[in-house]
Protein backbone atom coordinates (compact mmCIF):
# COMPACT_ATOMS: atom_id res chain seq x y z
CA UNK A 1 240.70 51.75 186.81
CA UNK A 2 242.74 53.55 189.54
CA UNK A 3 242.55 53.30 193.18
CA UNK A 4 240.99 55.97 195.11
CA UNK A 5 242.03 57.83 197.72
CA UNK A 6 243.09 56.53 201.53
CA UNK A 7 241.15 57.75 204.16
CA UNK A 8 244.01 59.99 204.99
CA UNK A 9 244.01 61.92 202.19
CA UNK A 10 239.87 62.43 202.58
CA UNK A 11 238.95 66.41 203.89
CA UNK A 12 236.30 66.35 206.69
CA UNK A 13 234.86 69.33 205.39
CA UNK A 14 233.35 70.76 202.24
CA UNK A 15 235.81 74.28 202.74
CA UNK A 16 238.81 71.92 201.80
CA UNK A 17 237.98 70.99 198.73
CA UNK A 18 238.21 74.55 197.30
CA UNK A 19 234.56 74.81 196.56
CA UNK A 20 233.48 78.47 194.64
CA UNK A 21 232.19 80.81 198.05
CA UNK A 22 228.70 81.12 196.31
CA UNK A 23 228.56 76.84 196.86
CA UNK A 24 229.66 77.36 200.31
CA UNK A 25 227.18 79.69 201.26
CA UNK A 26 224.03 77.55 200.08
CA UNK A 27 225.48 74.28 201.74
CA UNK A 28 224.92 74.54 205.69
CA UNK A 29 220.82 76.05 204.95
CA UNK A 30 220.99 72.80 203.00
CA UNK A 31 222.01 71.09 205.81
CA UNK A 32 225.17 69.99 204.09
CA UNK A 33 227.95 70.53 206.95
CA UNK A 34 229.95 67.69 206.42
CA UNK A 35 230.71 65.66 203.48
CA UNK A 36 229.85 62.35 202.93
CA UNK A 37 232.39 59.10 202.19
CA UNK A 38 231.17 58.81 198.58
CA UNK A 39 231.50 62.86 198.52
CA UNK A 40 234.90 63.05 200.53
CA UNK A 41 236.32 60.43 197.79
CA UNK A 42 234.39 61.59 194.59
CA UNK A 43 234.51 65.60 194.51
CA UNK A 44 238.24 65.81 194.82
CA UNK A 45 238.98 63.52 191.79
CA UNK A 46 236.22 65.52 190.09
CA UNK A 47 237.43 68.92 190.51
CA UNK A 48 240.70 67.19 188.64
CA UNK A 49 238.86 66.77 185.96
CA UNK A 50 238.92 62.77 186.32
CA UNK A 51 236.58 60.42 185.00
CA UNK A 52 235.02 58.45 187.81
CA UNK A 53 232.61 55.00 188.78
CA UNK A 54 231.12 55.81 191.89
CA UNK A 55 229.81 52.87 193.53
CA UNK A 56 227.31 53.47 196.39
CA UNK A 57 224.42 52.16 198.03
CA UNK A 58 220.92 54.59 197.74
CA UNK A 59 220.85 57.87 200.35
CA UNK A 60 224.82 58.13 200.30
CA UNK A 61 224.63 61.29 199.52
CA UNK A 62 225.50 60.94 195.61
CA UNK A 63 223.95 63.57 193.89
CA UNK A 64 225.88 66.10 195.63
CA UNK A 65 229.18 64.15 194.78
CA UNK A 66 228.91 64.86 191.24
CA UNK A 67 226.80 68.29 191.71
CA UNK A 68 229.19 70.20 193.54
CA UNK A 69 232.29 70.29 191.27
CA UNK A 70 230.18 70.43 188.16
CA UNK A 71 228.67 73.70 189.81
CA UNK A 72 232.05 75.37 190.42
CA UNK A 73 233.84 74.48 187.39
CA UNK A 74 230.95 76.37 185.10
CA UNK A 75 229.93 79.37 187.75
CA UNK A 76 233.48 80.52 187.11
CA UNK A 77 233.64 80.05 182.79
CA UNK A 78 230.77 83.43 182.10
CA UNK A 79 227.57 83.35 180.08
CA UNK A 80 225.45 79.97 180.10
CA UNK A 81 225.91 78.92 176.09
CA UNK A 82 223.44 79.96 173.88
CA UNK A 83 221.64 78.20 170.43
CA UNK A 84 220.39 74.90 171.87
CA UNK A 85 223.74 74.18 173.54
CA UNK A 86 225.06 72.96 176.71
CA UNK A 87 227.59 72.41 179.31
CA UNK A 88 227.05 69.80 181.46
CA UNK A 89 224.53 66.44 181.33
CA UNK A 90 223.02 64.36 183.46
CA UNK A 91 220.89 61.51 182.39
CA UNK A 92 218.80 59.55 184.97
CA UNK A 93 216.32 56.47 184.68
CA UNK A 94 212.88 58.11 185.92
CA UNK A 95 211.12 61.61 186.01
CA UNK A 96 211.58 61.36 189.83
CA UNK A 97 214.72 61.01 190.58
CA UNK A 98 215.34 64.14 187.86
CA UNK A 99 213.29 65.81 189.59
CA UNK A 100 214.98 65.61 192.39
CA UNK A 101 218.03 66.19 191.14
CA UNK A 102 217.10 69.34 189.69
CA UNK A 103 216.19 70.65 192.61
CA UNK A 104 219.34 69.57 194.79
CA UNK A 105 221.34 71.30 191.23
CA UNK A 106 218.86 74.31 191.63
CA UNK A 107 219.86 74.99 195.43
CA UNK A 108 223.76 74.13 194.91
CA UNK A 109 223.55 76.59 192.24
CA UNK A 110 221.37 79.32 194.27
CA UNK A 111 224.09 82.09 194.07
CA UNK A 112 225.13 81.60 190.71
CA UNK A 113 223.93 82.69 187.31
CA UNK A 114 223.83 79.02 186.23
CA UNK A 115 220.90 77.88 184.00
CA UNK A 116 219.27 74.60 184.78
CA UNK A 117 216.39 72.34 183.01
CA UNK A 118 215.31 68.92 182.75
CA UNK A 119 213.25 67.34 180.13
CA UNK A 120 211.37 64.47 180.78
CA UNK A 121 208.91 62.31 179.12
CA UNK A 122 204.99 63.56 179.87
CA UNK A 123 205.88 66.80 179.86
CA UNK A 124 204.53 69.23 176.51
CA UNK A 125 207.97 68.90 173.98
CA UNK A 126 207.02 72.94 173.40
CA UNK A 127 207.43 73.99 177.01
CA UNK A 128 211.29 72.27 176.75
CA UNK A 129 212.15 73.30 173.59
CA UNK A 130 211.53 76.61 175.06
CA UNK A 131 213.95 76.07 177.96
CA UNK A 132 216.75 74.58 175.70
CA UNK A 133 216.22 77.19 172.96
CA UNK A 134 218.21 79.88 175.04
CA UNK A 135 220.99 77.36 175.90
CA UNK A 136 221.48 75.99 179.49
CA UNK A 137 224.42 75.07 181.66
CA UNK A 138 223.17 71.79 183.55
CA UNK A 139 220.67 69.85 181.76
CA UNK A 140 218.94 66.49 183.35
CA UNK A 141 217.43 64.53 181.12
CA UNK A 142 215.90 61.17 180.60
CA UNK A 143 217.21 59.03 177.97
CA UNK A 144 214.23 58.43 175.86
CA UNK A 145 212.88 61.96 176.14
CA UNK A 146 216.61 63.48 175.16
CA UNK A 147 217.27 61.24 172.45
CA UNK A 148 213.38 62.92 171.29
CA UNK A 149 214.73 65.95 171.60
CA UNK A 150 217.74 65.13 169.53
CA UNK A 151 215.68 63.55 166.44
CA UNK A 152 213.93 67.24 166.31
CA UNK A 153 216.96 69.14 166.56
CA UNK A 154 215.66 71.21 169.93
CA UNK A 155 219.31 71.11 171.06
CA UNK A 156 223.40 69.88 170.38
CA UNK A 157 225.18 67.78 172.29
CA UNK A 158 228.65 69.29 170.42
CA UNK A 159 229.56 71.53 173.82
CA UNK A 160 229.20 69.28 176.19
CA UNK A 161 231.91 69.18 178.84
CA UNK A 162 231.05 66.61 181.58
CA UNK A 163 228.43 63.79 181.33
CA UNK A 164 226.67 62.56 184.46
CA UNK A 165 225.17 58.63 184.47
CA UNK A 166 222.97 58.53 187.69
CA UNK A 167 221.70 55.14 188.80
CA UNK A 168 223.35 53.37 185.88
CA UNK A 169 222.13 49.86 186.37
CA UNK A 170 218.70 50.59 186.86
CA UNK A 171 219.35 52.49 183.00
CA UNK A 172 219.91 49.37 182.23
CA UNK A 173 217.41 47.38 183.84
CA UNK A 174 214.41 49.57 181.94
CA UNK A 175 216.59 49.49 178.74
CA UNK A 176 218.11 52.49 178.18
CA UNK A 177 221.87 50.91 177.47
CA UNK A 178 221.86 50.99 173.66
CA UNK A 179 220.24 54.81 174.05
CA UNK A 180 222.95 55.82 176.59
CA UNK A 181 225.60 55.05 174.06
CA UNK A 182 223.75 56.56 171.82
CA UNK A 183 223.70 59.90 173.38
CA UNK A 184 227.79 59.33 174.30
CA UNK A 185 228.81 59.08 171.02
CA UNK A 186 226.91 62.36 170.36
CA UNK A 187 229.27 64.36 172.94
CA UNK A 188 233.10 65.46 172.45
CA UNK A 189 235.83 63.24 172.70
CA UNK A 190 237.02 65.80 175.36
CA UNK A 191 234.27 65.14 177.87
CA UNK A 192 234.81 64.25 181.57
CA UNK A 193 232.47 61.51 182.16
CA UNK A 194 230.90 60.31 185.83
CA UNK A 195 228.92 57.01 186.16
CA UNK A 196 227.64 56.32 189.20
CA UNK A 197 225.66 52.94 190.36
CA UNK A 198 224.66 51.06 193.38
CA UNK A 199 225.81 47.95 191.71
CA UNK A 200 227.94 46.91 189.28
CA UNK A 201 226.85 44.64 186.83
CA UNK A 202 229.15 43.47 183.44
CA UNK A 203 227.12 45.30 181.14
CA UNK A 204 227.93 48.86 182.89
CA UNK A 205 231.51 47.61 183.49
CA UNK A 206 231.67 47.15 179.75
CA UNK A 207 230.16 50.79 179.10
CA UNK A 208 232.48 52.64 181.66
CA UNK A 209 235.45 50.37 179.92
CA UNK A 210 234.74 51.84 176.29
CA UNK A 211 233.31 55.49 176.96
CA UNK A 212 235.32 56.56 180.16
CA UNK A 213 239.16 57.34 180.33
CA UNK A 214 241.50 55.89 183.01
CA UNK A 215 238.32 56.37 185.55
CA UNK A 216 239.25 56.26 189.15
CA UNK A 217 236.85 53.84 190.97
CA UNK A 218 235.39 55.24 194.33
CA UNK A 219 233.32 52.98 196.78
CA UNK A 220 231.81 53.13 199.94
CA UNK A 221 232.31 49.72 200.86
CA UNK A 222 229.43 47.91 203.62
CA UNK A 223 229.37 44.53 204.76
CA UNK A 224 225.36 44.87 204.82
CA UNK A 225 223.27 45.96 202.00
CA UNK A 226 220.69 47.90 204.31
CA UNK A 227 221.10 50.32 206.58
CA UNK A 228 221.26 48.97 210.31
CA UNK A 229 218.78 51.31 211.55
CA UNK A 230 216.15 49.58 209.38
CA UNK A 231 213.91 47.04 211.32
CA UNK A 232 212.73 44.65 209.06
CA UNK A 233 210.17 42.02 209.28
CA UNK A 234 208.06 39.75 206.66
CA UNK A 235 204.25 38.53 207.52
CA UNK A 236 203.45 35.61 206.19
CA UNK A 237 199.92 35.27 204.25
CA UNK A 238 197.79 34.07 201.39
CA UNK A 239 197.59 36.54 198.68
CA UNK A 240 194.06 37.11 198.73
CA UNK A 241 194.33 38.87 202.16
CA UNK A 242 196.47 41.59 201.03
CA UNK A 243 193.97 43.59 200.52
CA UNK A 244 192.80 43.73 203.74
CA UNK A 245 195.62 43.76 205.94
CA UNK A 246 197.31 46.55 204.02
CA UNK A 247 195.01 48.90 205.82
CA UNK A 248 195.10 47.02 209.25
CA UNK A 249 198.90 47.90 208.93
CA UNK A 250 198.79 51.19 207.62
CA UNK A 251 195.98 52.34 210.63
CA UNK A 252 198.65 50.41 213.31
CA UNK A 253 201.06 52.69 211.43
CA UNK A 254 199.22 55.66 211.28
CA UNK A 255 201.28 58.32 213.20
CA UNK A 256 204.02 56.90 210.43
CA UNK A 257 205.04 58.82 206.73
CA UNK A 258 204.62 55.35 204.41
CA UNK A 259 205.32 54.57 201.29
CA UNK A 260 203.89 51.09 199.69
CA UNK A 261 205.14 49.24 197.29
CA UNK A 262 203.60 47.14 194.07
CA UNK A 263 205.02 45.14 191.04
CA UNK A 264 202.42 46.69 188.96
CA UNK A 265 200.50 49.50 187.77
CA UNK A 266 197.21 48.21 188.31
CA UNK A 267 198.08 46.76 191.57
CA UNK A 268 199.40 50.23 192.60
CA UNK A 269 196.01 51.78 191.87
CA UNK A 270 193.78 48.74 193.31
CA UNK A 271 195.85 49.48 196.72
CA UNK A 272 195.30 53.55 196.60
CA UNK A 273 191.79 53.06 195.72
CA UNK A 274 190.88 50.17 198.83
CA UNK A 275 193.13 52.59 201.50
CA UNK A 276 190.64 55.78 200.53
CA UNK A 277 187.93 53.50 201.10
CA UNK A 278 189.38 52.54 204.91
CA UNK A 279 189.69 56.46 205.25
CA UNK A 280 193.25 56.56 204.16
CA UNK A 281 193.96 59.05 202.06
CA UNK A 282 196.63 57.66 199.78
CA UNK A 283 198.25 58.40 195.89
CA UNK A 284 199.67 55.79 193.61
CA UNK A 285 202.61 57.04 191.40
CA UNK A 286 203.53 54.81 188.23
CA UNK A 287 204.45 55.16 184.53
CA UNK A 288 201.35 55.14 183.38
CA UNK A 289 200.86 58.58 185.74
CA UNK A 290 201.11 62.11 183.46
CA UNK A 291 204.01 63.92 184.65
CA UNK A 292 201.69 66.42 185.99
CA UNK A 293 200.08 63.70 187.91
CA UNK A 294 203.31 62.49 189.38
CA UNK A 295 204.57 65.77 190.91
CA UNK A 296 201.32 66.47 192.08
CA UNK A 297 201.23 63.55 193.91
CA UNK A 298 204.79 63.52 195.28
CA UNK A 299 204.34 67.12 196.04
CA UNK A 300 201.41 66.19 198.75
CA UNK A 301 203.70 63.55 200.09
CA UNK A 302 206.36 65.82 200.72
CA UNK A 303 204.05 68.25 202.24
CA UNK A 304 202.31 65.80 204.77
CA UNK A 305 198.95 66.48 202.98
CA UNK A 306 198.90 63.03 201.79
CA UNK A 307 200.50 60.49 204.52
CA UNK A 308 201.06 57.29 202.16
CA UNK A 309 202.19 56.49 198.60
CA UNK A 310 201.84 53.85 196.70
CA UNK A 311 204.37 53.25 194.34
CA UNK A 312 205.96 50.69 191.67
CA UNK A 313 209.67 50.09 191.53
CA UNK A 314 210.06 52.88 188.67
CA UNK A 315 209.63 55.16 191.51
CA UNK A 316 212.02 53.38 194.20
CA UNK A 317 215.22 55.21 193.62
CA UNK A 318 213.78 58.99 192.67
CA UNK A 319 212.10 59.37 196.04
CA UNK A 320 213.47 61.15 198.79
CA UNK A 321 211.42 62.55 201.11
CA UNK A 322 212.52 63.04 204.73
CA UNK A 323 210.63 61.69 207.48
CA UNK A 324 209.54 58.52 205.51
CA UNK A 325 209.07 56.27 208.79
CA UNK A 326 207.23 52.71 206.84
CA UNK A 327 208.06 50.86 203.83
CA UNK A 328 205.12 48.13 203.19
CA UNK A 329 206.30 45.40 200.20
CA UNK A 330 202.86 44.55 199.77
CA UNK A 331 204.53 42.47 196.80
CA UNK A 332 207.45 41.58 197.16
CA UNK A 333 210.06 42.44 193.88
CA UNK A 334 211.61 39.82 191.95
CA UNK A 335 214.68 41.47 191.78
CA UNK A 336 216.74 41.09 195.23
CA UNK A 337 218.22 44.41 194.49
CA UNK A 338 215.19 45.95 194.11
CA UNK A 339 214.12 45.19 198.07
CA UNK A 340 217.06 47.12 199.09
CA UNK A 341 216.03 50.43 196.77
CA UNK A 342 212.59 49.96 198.54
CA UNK A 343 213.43 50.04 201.88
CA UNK A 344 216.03 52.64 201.34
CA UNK A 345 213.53 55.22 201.15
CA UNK A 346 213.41 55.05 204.98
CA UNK A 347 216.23 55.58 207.51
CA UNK A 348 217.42 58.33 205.60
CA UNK A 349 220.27 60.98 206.63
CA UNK A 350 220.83 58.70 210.33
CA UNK A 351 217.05 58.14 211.10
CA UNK A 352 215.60 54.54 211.97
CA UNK A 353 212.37 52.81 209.67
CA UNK A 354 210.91 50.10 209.48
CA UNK A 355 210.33 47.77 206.64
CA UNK A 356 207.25 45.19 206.15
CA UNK A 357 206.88 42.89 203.99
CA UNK A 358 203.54 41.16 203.02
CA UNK A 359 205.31 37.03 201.65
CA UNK A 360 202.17 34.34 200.13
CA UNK A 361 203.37 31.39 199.14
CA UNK A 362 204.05 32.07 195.74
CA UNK A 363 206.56 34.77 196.56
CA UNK A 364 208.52 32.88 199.31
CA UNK A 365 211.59 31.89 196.62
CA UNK A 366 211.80 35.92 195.91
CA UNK A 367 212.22 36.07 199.62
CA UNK A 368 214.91 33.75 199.95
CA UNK A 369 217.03 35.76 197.04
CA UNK A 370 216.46 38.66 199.63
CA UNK A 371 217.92 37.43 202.65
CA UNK A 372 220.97 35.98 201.19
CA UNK A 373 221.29 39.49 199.72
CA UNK A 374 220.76 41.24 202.84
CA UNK A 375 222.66 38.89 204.35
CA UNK A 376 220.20 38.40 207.36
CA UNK A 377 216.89 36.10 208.33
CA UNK A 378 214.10 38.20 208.09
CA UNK A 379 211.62 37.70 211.22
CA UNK A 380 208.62 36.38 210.43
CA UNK A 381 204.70 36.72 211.76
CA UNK A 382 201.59 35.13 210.69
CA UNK A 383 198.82 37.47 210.40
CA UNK A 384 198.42 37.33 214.65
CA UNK A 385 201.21 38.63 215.30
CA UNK A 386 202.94 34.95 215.94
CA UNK A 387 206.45 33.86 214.96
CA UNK A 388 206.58 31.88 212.22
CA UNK A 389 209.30 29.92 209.86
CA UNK A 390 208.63 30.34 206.47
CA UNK A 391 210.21 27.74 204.44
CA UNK A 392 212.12 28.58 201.29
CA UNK A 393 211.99 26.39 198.04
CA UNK A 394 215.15 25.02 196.48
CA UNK A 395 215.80 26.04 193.17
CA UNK A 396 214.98 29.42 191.22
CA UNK A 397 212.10 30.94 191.54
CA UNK A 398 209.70 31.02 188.18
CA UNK A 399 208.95 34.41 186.28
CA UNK A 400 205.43 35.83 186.78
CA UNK A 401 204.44 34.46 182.96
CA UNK A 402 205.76 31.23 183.89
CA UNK A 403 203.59 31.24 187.23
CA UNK A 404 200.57 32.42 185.23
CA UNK A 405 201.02 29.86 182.82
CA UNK A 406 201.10 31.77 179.72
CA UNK A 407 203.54 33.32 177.71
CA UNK A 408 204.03 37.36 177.12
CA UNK A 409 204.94 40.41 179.42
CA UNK A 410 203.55 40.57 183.12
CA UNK A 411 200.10 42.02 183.63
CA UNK A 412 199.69 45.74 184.55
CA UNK A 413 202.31 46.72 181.64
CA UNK A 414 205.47 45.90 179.81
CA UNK A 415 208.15 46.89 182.41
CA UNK A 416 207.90 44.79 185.58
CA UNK A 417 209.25 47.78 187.04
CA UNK A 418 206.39 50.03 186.55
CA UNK A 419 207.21 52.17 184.36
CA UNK A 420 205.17 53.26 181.40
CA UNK A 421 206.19 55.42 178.18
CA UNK A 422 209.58 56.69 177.24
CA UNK A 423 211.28 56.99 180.96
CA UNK A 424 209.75 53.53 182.02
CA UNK A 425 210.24 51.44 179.06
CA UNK A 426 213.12 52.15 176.03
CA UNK A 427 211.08 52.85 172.72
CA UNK A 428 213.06 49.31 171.00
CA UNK A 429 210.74 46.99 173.71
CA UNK A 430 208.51 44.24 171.71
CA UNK A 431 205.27 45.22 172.04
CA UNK A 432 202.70 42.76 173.97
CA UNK A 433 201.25 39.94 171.85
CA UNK A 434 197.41 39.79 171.68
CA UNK A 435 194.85 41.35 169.94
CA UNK A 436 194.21 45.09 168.90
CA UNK A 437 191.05 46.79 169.78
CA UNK A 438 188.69 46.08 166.70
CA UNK A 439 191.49 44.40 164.66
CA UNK A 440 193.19 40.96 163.90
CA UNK A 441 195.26 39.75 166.69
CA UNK A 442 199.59 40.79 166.53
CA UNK A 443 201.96 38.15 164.78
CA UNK A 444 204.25 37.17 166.94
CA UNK A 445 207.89 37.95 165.93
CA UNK A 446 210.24 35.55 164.94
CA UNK A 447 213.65 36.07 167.78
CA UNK A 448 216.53 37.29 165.57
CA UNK A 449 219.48 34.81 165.90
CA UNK A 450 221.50 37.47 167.65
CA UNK A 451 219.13 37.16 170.21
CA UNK A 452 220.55 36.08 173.66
């Protein structure tokens, strides 16, 4: 890969990178004024034409980054393509965060002629397969829904000019890798190609290696993996008192926009259902949610009508919603990484949050691979308010199936993520062991020896 570009050779504002006057227009009612590091380095390279790895933490500001040339270059080529065809892709993990990408591509695009969709799982195939049969310009899709799409010939991938991979390694935490290539291999040769990641793990270093040419790498480098206006604290409890002291917190919290957070589906709903019974009116968002469901409930949230979500790590990195003043682990993720797309839903465009975290004993290893991600000591209360040390066990801490003491997935679905269907969970996942309703139980499957 090749360097980016110094700080001296970054423009300060969005005029300077040559942007099309219909862009330029839209961008201050956006509230776009001044670019962004991850912008300042990315749009540039991209208006070149280059392949790029953008490497940036959550709220950075990279949608924009790879909106904004991909906007110009096609406002100024004529009529959107017709027959099923299109000009630009850009595949992300969940409904969400498509969602809200089209959106920020459907007010970038305002004062063009541009034509935008997105397909998603949930949604009726008829109602897309109306959108694409037209052609489009921009299309956002999920993997598992577009390679759907694909099988039942509702559009070509043969005039595709750039390809967008947003939030790459969480793609590949839900299993979308062997899909993505999938869908690459379907595009031209002659493609300019962005992937884009807030980490970067082998397996996406290997994928940008074979499908993207000479890509410049751009970072925005920080020494912490939060954002410094986040305070964050941990209360230390026993896991049956969750329950209770979720709403304790949320009613202390109460003049507060708060989004909680479960490792499951079930545990998602079992939190919305005990808040409305405190008077706390509250939606859960997970995979196993219609898409209807989803941007209902997201659409309250964003609206004020409905002051807390609960959500399951699916949802972590496609919510943005200004304003959001709590984050409440009320479990806390097994993934280290995943803490940091939780909280990041707060302290958004310079504001300060706060982040709580609900630690029983069984969680307090996941808490230790936090802090030495974070790279800080978490303060800790009992449930009076007192400081407390909570002590961390040596070694690594057990999967949930090893805790339970059975084998198989995690209860409350297959992805500990939360997702359900074709955006939470690739369609190649074993299914869970057990028996069938009003059958003989499943046959376990032998591993094939290719098996890692």
């Amino acid at each position: 890969m090749l360097p980016a570009p110094t700080t001296k050779d970054i423009p300060l504002s969005f005029e300077l990178f040559g942007l099309a006057k219909p862009i330029l227009a839209v961008l201050p009612k956006l509230g776009l004024n001044e670019p962004t590091p991850i912008q300042s380095k990315a749009i540039p390279a991209a208006l070149d034409g280059r392949d790029i790895v953008g490497l940036a933490q959550t709220g950075t500001g990279k949608t924009a980054a790879f909106s904004l040339p991909i906007v110009h270059k096609l406002q100024a080529q004529g009529p959107a393509p017709k027959n099923k065809r299109l000009r630009a892709l850009i595949l992300s993990p969940t409904r969400e965060l498509a969602a809200q990408i089209h959106e920020s591509v459907r007010n970038y695009s305002a004062r063009t002629n541009l034509r935008v969709a997105t397909i998603v799982g949930g949604v009726s195939y008829r109602v897309q397969k109306n959108q694409l049969q037209q052609g489009v310009d921009i299309l956002i899709a999920t993997p598992g829904r577009l390679q759907d799409m694909l099988k039942q010939n509702a559009l070509t991938l043969d005039d595709v000019q750039m390809v967008v991979l947003d939030e790459a390694d969480q793609m590949l935490d839900i299993g979308f890798l062997p899909a993505i290539k999938e869908i690459l291999n379907l595009t031209p040769t002659e493609r300019q190609t962005m992937l884009f990641s807030a980490t970067m793990p082998k397996e996406i270093r290997k994928l940008s290696n074979s499908h993207l040419h000479q890509p410049l790498e751009v970072s925005v480098p920080s020494n912490k993996p939060t954002a410094d206006k986040i305070e964050q604290c941990v209360i230390s409890m026993s896991k049956a008192d969750k329950i209770e002291a979720i709403s304790d917190v949320l009613l202390e919290h109460e003049d507060k926009t708060a989004i909680v957070f479960t490792r499951t589906k079930r545990g998602a709903d079992k939190v919305a259902k005990r808040l409305g019974v405190s008077g706390i009116k509250a939606q859960a968002i997970h995979g196993n949610k219609s898409h209807n469901q989803r941007e209902r409930a997201l659409k309250q949230f964003k609206k004020g009508a409905c002051k807390v979500l609960v959500a399951t790590d699916i949802a972590a990195r496609g919510i943005d919603v200004p304003g959001v003043g709590l984050v409440v682990n009320y479990e806390l993720p097994e993934v280290a990484e995943s803490y940091v797309h939780r909280i990041g839903r707060t302290a958004r465009a310079g504001a300060s949050g706060l982040a709580i975290s609900f630690c029983d004993p069984e969680e307090r290893p996941y808490l230790g691979l936090i802090q030495r991600l974070v790279q800080l000591d978490i303060p800790a209360v009992d449930m009076e308010g007192e400081e407390v040390e909570i002590e961390i066990p040596r070694g690594a801490p057990p999967k949930r199936n090893q805790r339970r003491g059975r084998g198989g997935p995690p209860r409350g679905g297959r992805n500990r993520n939360g997702g359900g269907g074709r955006d939470g969970q690739h369609k190649n996942a074993a299914p869970k062991n057990g028996p069938r309703k009003g059958g003989k139980p499943q046959r376990s499957r032998k591993p094939r020896r290719d098996a890692a």
